[in-house]
Protein backbone atom coordinates (compact mmCIF):
# COMPACT_ATOMS: atom_id res chain seq x y z
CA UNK A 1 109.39 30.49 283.74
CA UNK A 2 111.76 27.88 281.79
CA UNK A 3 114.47 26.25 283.72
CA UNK A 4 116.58 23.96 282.01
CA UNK A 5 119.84 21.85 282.87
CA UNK A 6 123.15 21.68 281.31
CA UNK A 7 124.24 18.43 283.47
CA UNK A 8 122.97 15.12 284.32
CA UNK A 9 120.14 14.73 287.45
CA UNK A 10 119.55 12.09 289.02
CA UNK A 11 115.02 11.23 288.72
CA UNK A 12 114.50 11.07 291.66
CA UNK A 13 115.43 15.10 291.70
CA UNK A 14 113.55 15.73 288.49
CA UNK A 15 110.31 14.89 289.85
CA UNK A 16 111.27 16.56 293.43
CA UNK A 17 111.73 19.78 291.11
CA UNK A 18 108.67 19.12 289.48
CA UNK A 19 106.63 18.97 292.62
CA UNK A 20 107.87 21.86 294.47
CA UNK A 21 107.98 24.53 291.43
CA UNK A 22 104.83 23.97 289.37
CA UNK A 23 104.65 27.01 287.84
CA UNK A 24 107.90 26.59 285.98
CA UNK A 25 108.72 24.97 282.90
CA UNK A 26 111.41 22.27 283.34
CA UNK A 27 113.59 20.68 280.43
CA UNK A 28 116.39 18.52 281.40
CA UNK A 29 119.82 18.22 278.91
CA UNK A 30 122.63 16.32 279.91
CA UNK A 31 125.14 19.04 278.74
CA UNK A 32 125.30 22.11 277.09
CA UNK A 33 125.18 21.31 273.53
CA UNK A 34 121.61 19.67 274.31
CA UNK A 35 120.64 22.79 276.21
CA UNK A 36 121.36 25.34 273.14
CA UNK A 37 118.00 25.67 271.77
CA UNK A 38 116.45 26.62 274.75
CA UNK A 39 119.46 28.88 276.24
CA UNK A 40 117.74 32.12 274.60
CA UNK A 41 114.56 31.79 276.43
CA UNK A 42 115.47 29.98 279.98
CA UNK A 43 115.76 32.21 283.12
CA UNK A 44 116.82 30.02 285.11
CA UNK A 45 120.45 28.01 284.01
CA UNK A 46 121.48 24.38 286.31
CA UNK A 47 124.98 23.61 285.44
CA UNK A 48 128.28 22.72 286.25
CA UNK A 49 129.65 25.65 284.84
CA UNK A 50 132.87 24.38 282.95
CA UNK A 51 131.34 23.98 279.79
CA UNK A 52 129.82 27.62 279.45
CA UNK A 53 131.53 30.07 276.89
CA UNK A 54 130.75 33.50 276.02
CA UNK A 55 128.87 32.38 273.08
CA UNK A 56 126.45 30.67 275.21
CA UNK A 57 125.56 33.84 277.57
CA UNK A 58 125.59 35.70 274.70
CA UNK A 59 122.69 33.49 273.58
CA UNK A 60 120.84 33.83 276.64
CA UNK A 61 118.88 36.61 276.41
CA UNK A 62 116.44 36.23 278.74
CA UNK A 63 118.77 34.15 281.71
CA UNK A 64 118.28 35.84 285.46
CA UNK A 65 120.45 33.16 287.41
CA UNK A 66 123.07 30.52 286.93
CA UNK A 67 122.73 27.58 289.48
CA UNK A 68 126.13 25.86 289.94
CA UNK A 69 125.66 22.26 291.22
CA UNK A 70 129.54 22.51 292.87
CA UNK A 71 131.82 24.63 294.70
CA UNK A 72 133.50 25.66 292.23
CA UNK A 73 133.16 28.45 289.72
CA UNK A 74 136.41 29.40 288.66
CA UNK A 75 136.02 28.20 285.12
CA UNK A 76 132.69 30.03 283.67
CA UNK A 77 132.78 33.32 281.66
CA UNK A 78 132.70 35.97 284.29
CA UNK A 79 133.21 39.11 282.22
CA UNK A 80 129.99 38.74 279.86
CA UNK A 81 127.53 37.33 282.84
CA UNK A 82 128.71 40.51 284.96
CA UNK A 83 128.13 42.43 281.82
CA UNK A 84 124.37 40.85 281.21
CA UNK A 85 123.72 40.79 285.37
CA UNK A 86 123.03 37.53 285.59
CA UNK A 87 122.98 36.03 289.08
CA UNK A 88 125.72 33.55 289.87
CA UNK A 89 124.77 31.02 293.00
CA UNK A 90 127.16 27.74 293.48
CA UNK A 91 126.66 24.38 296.48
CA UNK A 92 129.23 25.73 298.78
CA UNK A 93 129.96 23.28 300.98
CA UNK A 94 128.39 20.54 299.20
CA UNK A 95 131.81 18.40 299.14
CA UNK A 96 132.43 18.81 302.62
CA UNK A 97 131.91 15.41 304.04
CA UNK A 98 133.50 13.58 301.76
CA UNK A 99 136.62 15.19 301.21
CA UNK A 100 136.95 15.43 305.00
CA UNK A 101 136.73 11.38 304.49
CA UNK A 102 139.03 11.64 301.76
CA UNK A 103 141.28 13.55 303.73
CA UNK A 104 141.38 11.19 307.19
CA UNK A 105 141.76 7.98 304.77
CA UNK A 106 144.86 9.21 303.19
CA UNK A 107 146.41 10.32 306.59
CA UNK A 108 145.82 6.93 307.45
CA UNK A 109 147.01 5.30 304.40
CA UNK A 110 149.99 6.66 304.22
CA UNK A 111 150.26 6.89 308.39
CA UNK A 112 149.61 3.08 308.57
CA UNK A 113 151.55 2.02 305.87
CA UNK A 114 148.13 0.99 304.12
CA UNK A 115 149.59 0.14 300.59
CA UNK A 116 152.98 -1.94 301.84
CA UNK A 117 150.63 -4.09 303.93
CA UNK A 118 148.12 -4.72 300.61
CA UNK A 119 151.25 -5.41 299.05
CA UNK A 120 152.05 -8.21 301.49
CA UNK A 121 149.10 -9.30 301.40
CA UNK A 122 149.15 -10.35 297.81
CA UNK A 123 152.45 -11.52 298.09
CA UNK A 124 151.19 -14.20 301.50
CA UNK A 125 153.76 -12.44 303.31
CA UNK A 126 153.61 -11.42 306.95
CA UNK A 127 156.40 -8.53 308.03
CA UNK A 128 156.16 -7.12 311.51
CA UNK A 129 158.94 -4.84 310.11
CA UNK A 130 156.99 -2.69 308.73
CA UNK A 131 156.48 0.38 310.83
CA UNK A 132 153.46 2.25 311.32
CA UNK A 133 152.70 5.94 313.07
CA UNK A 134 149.71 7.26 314.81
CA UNK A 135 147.43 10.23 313.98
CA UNK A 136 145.98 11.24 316.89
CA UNK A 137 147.49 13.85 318.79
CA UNK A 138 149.11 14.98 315.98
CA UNK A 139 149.01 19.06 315.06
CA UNK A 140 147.25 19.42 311.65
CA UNK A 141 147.72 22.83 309.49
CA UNK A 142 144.82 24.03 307.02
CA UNK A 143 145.37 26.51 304.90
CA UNK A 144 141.86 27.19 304.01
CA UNK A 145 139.00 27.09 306.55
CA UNK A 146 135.94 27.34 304.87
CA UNK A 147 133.20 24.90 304.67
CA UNK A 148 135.27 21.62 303.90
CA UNK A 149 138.42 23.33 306.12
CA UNK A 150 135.84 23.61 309.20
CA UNK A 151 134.64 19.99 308.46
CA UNK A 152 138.35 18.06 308.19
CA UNK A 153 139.16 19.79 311.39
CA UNK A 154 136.14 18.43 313.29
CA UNK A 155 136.60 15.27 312.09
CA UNK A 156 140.80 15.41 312.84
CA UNK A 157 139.03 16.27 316.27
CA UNK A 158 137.86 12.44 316.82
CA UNK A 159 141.65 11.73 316.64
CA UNK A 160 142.31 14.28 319.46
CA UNK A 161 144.59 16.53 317.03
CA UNK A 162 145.07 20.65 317.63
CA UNK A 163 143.55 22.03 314.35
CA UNK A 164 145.47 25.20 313.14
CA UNK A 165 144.01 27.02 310.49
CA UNK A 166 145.11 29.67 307.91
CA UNK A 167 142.18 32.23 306.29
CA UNK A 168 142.43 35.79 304.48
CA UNK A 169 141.03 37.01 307.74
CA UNK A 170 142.02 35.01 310.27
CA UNK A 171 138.85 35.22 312.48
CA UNK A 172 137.55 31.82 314.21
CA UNK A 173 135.80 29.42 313.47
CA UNK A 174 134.24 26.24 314.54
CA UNK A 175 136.63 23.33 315.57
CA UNK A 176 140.21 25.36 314.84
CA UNK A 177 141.65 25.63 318.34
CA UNK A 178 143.58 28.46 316.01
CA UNK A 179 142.71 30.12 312.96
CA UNK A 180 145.62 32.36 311.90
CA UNK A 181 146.37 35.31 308.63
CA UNK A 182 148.10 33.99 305.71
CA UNK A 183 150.55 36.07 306.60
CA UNK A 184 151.28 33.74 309.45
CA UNK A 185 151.52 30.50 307.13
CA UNK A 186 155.43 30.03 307.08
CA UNK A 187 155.78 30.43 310.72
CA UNK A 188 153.36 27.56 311.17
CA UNK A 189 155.02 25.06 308.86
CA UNK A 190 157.32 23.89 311.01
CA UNK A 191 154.66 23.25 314.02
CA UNK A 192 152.75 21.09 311.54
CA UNK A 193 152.61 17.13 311.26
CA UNK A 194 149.99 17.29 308.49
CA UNK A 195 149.56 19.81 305.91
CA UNK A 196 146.38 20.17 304.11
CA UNK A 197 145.51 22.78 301.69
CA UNK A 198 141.99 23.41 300.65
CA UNK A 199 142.51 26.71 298.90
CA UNK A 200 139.50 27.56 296.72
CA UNK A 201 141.00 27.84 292.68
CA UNK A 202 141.69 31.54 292.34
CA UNK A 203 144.44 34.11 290.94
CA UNK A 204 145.55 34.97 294.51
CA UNK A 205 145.98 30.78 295.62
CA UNK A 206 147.42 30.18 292.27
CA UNK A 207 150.47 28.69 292.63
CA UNK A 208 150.41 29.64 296.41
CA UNK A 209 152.93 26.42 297.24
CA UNK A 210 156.65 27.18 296.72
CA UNK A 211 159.97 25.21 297.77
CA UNK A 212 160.59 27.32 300.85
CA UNK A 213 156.82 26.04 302.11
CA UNK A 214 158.34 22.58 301.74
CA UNK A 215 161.19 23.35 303.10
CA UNK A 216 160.04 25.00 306.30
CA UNK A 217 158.24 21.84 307.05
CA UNK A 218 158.86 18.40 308.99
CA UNK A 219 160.62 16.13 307.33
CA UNK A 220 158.34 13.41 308.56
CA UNK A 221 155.72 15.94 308.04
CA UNK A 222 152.73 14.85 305.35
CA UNK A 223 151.19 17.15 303.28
């Protein structure tokens, strides 16, 4: 069985692969164009997926599954892999922890004022003017409560927030002390102190944000 890899791994992995599956056939390319010759007899495909065309699945002949090392997919050639039955797996969840990070630090950036004080700080000036809000306690909005939704909300939890969340199906999950329809989004808004959208990248969340979502929010709100 060949596998072979469209994207850069780290060693460390390469021999981990190695060890575990003996019986295959490993050849590791650091993009696509590398990974040509070998696309009409590997089985097995590990890639990003945003630099496949339809020329490429066309060349794999004998591919059974498409690894994608990310979340998201919404950029490879669906039609022709359907078409040649090619399994398609992806990492959900793989970014969760650190965009949850990502998401905390930039509530507190922008919450603490986080850029005027680094600004005073190159400028040796000290301004107890500048005013600064809290986090905790706050009501944060989600639309999107997946894997990386689930995570920001149990880490909003450590600042003692109420969680709302927004989902195709609206059923619960873990740390939302509500998980509502879409349907329900605008009525939320204005409830909201943060906003934070985690949609996944598809025709139905494409452009999902108008004006009257903005406008049904806070003022002070931050999205």
């Amino acid at each position: 069985m060949l596998v072979i890899t469209s994207c850069n791994i780290k060693e460390n992995l390469k021999e981990k692969l190695i060890r575990q599956y003996p019986e295959a056939t490993f050849r590791f390319y650091n993009n696509i164009h590398e990974a040509e010759k070998d696309l009409p007899e590997a089985e097995i495909l590990l890639t990003y997926g945003e630099d496949l065309t339809d020329e490429h699945i066309e060349l794999a002949n004998r591919l059974k599954w498409i690894m994608v090392l990310s979340a998201g997919v919404e950029r490879m050639p669906f039609q022709i892999i359907k078409e040649k039955n090619i399994m398609v797996t992806n990492s959900r969840g793989i970014h969760k922890t650190p965009m949850a990070e990502y998401v905390i630090s930039m509530l507190l950036q922008v919450s603490r004022k986080a850029k005027q004080l680094f600004l005073n700080e190159q400028a040796h000036q000290w301004d107890r003017r500048v005013t600064m809000e809290e986090i905790t306690g706050k009501t944060m909005l989600i639309a999107g409560s997946g894997a990386i939704g689930q995570e920001v909300a149990r880490v909003a939890k450590a600042f003692r927030m109420k969680t709302i969340g927004v989902s195709r199906s609206g059923k619960p999950v873990p740390h939302f002390d509500e998980v509502h329809q879409k349907d329900d989004f605008m009525a939320l808004l204005p409830e909201a102190d943060f906003v934070i959208s985690i949609l996944p990248s598809t025709r139905e969340t494409h452009r999902f944000f108008r004006k009257v979502h903005f406008r049904a929010m806070k003022k002070e709100a931050i999205f």
